[in-house]
Protein backbone atom coordinates (compact mmCIF):
# COMPACT_ATOMS: atom_id res chain seq x y z
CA UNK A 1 -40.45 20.36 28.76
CA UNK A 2 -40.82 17.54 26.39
CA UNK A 3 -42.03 19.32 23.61
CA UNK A 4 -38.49 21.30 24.15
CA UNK A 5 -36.98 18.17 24.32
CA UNK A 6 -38.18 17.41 20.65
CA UNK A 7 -37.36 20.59 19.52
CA UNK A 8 -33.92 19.94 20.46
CA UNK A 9 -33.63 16.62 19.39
CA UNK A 10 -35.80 17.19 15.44
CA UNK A 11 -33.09 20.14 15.32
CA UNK A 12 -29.73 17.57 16.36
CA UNK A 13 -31.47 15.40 13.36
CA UNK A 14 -31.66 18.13 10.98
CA UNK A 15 -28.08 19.05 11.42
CA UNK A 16 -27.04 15.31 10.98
CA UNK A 17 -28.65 15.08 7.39
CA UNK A 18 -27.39 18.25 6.43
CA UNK A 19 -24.14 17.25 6.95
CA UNK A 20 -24.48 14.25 5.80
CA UNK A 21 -26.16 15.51 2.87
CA UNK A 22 -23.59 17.79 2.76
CA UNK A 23 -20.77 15.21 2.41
CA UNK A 24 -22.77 12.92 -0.13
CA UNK A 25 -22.97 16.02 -2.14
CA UNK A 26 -19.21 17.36 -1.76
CA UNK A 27 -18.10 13.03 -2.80
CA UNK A 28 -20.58 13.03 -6.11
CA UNK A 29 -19.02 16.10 -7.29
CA UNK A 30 -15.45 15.03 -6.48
CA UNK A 31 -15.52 11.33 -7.55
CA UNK A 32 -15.46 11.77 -11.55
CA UNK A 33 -12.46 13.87 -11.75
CA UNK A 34 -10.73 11.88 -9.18
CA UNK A 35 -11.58 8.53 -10.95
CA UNK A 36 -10.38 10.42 -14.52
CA UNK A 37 -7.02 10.79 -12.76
CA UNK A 38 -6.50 7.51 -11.73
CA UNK A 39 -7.01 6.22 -15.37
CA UNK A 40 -5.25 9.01 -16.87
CA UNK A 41 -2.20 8.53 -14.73
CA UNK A 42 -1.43 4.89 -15.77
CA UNK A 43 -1.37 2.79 -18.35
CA UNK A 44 -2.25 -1.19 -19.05
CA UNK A 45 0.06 -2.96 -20.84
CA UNK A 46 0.06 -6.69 -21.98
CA UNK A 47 2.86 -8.73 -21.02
CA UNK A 48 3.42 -12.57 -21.82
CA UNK A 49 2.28 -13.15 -17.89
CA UNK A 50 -0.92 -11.15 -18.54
CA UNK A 51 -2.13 -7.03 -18.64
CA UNK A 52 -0.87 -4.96 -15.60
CA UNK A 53 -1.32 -1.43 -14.51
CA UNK A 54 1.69 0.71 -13.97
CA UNK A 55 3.22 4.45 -14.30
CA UNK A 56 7.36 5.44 -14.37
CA UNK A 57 8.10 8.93 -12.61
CA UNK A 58 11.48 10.00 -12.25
CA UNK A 59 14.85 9.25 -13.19
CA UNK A 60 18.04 8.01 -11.78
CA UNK A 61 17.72 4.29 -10.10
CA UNK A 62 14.92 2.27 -10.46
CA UNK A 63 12.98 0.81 -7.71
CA UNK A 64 9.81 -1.10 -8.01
CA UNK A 65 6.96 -0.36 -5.62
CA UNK A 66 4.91 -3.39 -4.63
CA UNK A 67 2.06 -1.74 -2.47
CA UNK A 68 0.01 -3.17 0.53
CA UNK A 69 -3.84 -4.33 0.81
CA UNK A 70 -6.03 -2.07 -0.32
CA UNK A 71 -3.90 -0.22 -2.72
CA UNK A 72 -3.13 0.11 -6.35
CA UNK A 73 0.09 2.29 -8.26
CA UNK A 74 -1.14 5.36 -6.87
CA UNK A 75 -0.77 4.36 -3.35
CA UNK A 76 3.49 3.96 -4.79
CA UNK A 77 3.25 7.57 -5.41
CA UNK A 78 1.76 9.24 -2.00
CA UNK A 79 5.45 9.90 -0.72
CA UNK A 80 7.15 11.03 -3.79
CA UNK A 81 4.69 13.65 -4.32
CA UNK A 82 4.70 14.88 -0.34
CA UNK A 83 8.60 15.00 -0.37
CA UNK A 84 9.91 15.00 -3.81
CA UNK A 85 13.16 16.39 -2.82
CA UNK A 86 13.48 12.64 -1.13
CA UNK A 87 13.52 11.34 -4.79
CA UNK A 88 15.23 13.04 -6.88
CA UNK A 89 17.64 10.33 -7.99
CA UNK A 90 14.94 7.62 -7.67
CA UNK A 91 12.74 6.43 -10.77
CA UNK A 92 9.56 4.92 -9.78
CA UNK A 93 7.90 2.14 -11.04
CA UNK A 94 4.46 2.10 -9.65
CA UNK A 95 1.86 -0.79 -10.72
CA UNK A 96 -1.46 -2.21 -9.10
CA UNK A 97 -0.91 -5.92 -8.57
CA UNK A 98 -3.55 -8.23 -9.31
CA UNK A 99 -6.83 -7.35 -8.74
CA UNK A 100 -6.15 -3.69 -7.97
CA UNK A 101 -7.92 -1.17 -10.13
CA UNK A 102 -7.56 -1.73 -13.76
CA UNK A 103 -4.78 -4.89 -13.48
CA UNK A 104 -6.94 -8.04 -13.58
CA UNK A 105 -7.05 -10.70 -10.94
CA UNK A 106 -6.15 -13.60 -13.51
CA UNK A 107 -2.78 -11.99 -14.04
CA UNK A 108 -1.40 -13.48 -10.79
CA UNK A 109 -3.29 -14.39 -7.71
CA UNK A 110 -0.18 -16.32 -5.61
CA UNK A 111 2.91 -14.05 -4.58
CA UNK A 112 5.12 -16.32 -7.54
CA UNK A 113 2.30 -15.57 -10.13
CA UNK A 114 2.67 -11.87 -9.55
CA UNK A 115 6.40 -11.79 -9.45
CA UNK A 116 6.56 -13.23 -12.34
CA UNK A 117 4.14 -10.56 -13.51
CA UNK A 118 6.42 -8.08 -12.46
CA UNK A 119 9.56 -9.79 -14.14
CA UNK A 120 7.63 -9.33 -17.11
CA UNK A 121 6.53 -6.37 -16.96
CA UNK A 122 10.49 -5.15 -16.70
CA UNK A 123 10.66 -7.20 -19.83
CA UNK A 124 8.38 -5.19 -21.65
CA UNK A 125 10.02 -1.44 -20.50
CA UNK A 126 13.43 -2.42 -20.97
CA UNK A 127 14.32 -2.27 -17.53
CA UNK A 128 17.14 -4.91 -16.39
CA UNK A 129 17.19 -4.78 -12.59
CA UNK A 130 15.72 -2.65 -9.82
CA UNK A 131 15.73 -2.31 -5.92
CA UNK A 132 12.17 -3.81 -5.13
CA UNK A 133 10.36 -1.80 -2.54
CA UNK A 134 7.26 -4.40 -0.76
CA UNK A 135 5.15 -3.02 1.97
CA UNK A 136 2.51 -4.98 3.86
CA UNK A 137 0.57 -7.01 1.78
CA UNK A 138 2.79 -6.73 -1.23
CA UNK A 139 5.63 -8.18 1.00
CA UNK A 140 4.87 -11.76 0.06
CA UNK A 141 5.08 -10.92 -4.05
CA UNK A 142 8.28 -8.75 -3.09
CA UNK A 143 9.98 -11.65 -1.40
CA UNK A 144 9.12 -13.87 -3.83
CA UNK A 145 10.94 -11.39 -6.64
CA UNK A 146 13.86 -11.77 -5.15
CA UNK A 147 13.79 -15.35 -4.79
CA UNK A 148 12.64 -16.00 -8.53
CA UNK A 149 14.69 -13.11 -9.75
CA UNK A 150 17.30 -12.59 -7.83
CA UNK A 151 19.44 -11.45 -11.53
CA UNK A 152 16.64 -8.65 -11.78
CA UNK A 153 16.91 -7.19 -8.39
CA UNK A 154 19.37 -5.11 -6.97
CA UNK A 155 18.18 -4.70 -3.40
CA UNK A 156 14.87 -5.58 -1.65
CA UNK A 157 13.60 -3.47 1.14
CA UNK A 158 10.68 -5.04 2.98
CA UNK A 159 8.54 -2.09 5.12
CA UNK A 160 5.96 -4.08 7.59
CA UNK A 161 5.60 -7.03 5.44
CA UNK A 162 3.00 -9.29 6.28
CA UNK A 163 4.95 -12.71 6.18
CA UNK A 164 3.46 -14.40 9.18
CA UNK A 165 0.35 -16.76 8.30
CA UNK A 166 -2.82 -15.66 10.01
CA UNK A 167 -5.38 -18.76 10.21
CA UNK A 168 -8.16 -16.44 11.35
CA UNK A 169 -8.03 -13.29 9.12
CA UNK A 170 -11.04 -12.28 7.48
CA UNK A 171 -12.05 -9.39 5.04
CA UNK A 172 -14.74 -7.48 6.57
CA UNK A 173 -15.49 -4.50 4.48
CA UNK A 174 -18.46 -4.81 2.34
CA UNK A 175 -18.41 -5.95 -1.34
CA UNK A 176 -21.90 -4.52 -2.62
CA UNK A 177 -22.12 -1.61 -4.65
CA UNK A 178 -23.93 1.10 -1.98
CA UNK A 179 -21.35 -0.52 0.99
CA UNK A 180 -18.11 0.30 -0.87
CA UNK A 181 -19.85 4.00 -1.85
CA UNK A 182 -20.84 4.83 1.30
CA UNK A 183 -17.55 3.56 2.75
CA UNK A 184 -15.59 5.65 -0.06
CA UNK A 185 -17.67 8.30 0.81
CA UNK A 186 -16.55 7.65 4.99
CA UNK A 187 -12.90 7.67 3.95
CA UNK A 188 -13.18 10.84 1.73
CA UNK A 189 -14.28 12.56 4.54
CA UNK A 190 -11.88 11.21 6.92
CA UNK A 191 -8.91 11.74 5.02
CA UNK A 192 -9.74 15.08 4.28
CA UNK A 193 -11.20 16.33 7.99
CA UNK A 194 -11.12 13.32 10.85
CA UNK A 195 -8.15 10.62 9.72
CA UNK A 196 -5.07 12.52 10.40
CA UNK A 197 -6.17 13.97 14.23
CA UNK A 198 -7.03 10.16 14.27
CA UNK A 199 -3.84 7.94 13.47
CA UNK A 200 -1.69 7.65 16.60
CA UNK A 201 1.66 9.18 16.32
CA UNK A 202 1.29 11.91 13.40
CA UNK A 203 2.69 14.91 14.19
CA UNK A 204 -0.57 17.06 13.35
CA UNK A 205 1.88 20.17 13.17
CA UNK A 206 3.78 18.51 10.12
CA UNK A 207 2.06 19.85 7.02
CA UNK A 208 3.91 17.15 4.88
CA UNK A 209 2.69 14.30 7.28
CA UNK A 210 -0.61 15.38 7.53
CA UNK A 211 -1.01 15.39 3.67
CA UNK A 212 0.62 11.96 3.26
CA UNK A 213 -2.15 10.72 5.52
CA UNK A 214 -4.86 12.19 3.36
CA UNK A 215 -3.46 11.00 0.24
CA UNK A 216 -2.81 7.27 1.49
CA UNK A 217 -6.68 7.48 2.65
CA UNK A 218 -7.20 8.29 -0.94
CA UNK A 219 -5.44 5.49 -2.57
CA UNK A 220 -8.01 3.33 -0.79
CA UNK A 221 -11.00 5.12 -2.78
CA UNK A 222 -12.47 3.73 -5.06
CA UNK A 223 -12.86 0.47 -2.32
CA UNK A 224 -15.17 -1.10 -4.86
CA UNK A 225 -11.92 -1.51 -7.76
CA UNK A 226 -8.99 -2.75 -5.14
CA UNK A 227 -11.83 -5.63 -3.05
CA UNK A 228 -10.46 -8.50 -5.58
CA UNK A 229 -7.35 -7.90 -4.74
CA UNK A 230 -7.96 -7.25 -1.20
CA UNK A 231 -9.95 -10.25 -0.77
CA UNK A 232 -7.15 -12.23 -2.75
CA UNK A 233 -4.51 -10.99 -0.52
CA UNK A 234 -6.46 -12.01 2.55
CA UNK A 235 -7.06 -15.49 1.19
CA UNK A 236 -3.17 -16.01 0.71
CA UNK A 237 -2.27 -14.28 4.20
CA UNK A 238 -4.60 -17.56 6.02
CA UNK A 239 -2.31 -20.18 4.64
CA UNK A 240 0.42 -18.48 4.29
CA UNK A 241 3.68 -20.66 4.16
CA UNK A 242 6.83 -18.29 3.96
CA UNK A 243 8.81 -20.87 6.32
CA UNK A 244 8.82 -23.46 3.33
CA UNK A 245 10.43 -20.90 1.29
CA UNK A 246 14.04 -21.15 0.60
CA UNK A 247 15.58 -17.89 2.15
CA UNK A 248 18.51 -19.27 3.57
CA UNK A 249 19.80 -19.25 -0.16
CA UNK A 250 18.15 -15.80 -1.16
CA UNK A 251 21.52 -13.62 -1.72
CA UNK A 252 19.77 -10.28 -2.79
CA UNK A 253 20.88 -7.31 0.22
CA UNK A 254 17.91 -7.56 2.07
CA UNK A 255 16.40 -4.58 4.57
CA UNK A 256 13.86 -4.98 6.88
CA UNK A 257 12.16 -1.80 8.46
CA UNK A 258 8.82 -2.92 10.71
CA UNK A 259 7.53 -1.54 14.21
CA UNK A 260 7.44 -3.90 16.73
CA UNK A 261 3.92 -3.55 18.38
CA UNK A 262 2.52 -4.05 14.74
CA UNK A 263 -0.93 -5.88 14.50
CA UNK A 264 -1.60 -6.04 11.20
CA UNK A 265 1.52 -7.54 9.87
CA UNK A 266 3.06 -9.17 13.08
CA UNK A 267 6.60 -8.30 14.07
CA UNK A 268 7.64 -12.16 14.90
CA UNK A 269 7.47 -13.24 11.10
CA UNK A 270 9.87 -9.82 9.99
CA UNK A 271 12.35 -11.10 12.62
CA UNK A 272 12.03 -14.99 11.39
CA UNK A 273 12.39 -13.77 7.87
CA UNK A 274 15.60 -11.47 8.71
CA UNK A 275 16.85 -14.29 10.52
CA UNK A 276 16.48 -16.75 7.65
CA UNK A 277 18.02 -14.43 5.09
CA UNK A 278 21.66 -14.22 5.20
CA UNK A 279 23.23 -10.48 6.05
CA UNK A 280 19.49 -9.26 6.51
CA UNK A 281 19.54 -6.07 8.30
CA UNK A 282 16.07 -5.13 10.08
CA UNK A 283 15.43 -2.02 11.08
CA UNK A 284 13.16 -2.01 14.48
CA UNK A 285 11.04 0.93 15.26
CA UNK A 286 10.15 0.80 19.08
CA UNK A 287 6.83 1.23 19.77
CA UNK A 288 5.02 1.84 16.15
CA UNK A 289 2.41 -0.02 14.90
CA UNK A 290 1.72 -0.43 11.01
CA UNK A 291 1.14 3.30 10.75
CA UNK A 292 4.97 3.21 10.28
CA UNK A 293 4.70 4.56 6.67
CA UNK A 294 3.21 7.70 7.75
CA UNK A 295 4.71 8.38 10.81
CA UNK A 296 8.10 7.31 10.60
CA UNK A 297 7.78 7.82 5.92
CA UNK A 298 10.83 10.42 6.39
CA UNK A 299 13.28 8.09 8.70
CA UNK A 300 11.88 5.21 5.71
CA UNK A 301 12.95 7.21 2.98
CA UNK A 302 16.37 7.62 5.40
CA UNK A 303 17.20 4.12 5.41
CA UNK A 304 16.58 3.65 2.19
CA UNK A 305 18.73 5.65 0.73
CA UNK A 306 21.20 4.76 2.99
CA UNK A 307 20.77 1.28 1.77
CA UNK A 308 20.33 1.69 -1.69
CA UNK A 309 23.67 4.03 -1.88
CA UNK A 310 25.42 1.13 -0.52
CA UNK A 311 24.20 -1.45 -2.89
């Protein structure tokens, strides 16, 4: 019996490393041409705030994408190329903010710093104003856009922005080398097999929403290139001080889409802000956490071109 028993269990071990084998395998191979994409699919440019990452797809009106923590310009792009009937008349301006792949962390590390990098940036591609799109993390540097440069921005739609100070946030995923691999490695994996049965909400049926999920697990890889900013963003999010800011004379339309049972970017501080900014419209979905950009992404890209026609 117990030499059955470790039969059984030598066998349940072998399996394990196989697969797991398998998967280091299946990453190594994948990596370099994924990595080759990411720098072929941007460009740095130097502006007079400092050198930032960004790509333009599309024509008709410009709207700058200010992603969340992790993330990086690619993350702007997960939607457009799931749906790209839903942006047809959009141009996107998709950039890694500071500390996010290959922008540097010295170009900006408060939200004003990196608006400011933005502003620039415009500057340097001859774009006058744009509708600035903030999500999460990026909601701070979004805000602050439209406070500093309220000339240059034609709408601001905030989705989940984390605007609410959090005292005891911490960033917990490991900075060395063989921690962020094996974690890319985990969220390869997931995003291709396990993280879409595993977010609450996604329609598994949808083919579109399935593949947004895998490609926003993607924008996360390579962990090791989007930690400064991550750990950046984390920093500012503890001391936080949005309620010093002077919305009350902010005069950009302002929408607001956030789920209220969100724990990563609290609900309260998207209803303060809304409150504070006058004509603010937010847009409550009932029961959704901060998965709302993949499970609610085609209602977002409703509203938004509901709002932006109106502008």
């Amino acid at each position: 019996m117990l030499r059955k028993m470790v039969r059984i269990l030598m066998g349940v071990v072998g399996v394990m490393l196989l697969i797991v084998t398998g998967l280091l395998v299946g990453f190594t191979i994948w990596r370099p041409s994924f990595i080759s994409a990411l720098e072929t699919g941007s460009q740095v440019i130097t502006t007079t705030r400092g050198e930032i990452e960004y790509t333009v797809e599309g024509q008709g009106t410009p709207y700058l994408y200010v992603h969340g923590s992790p993330g990086g310009y690619d993350q702007a792009l997960t939607d457009r190329h799931v749906r790209p009937d839903a942006f047809v008349d959009l141009k996107t301006i998709a950039i890694s903010r500071p500390g996010y792949l290959r922008t540097p962390l010295s170009s900006g590390k408060t939200p004003a710093e990196q608006a400011d990098l933005f502003a620039a940036l415009l500057d340097e591609i001859d774009i006058d104003r744009v509708v600035v799109v903030a999500i999460s993390g990026g909601g701070p540097a979004g805000l602050q856009f439209a406070l500093r440069h309220p000339e240059r921005t034609e709408g601001l739609v905030l989705i989940a922005p984390a605007v609410t100070a959090q005292p005891d946030l911490r960033y917990e995923n490991p900075t060395s080398a063989s921690g962020t691999f094996m974690l890319d490695v985990i969220l390869w994996a997931g995003g291709r097999w396990l993280g879409p049965a595993m977010i609450p909400g996604l329609d598994k049926e949808d083919p579109k929403e399935v593949e947004l999920a895998r490609l926003l697990a993607r924008s996360v890889i390579p962990l090791r290139s989007r930690t400064e900013g991550s750990v950046n963003d984390f920093d500012t999010l503890r001391t936080l001080g949005v309620e010093s800011w002077p919305l009350e004379q902010l005069t950009v339309p302002t929408l607001i889409l956030h789920g209220n049972v969100d724990r990563n970017a609290p609900y309260e501080g998207a209803v303060t802000v809304a409150a504070r900014i006058p004509n603010a419209e937010l847009v409550t979905f009932d029961g959704i956490g901060h998965e709302i950009s993949l499970t609610r992404a085609r209602e977002i890209d409703e509203e938004m071109h509901r709002f932006i026609d109106g502008l």
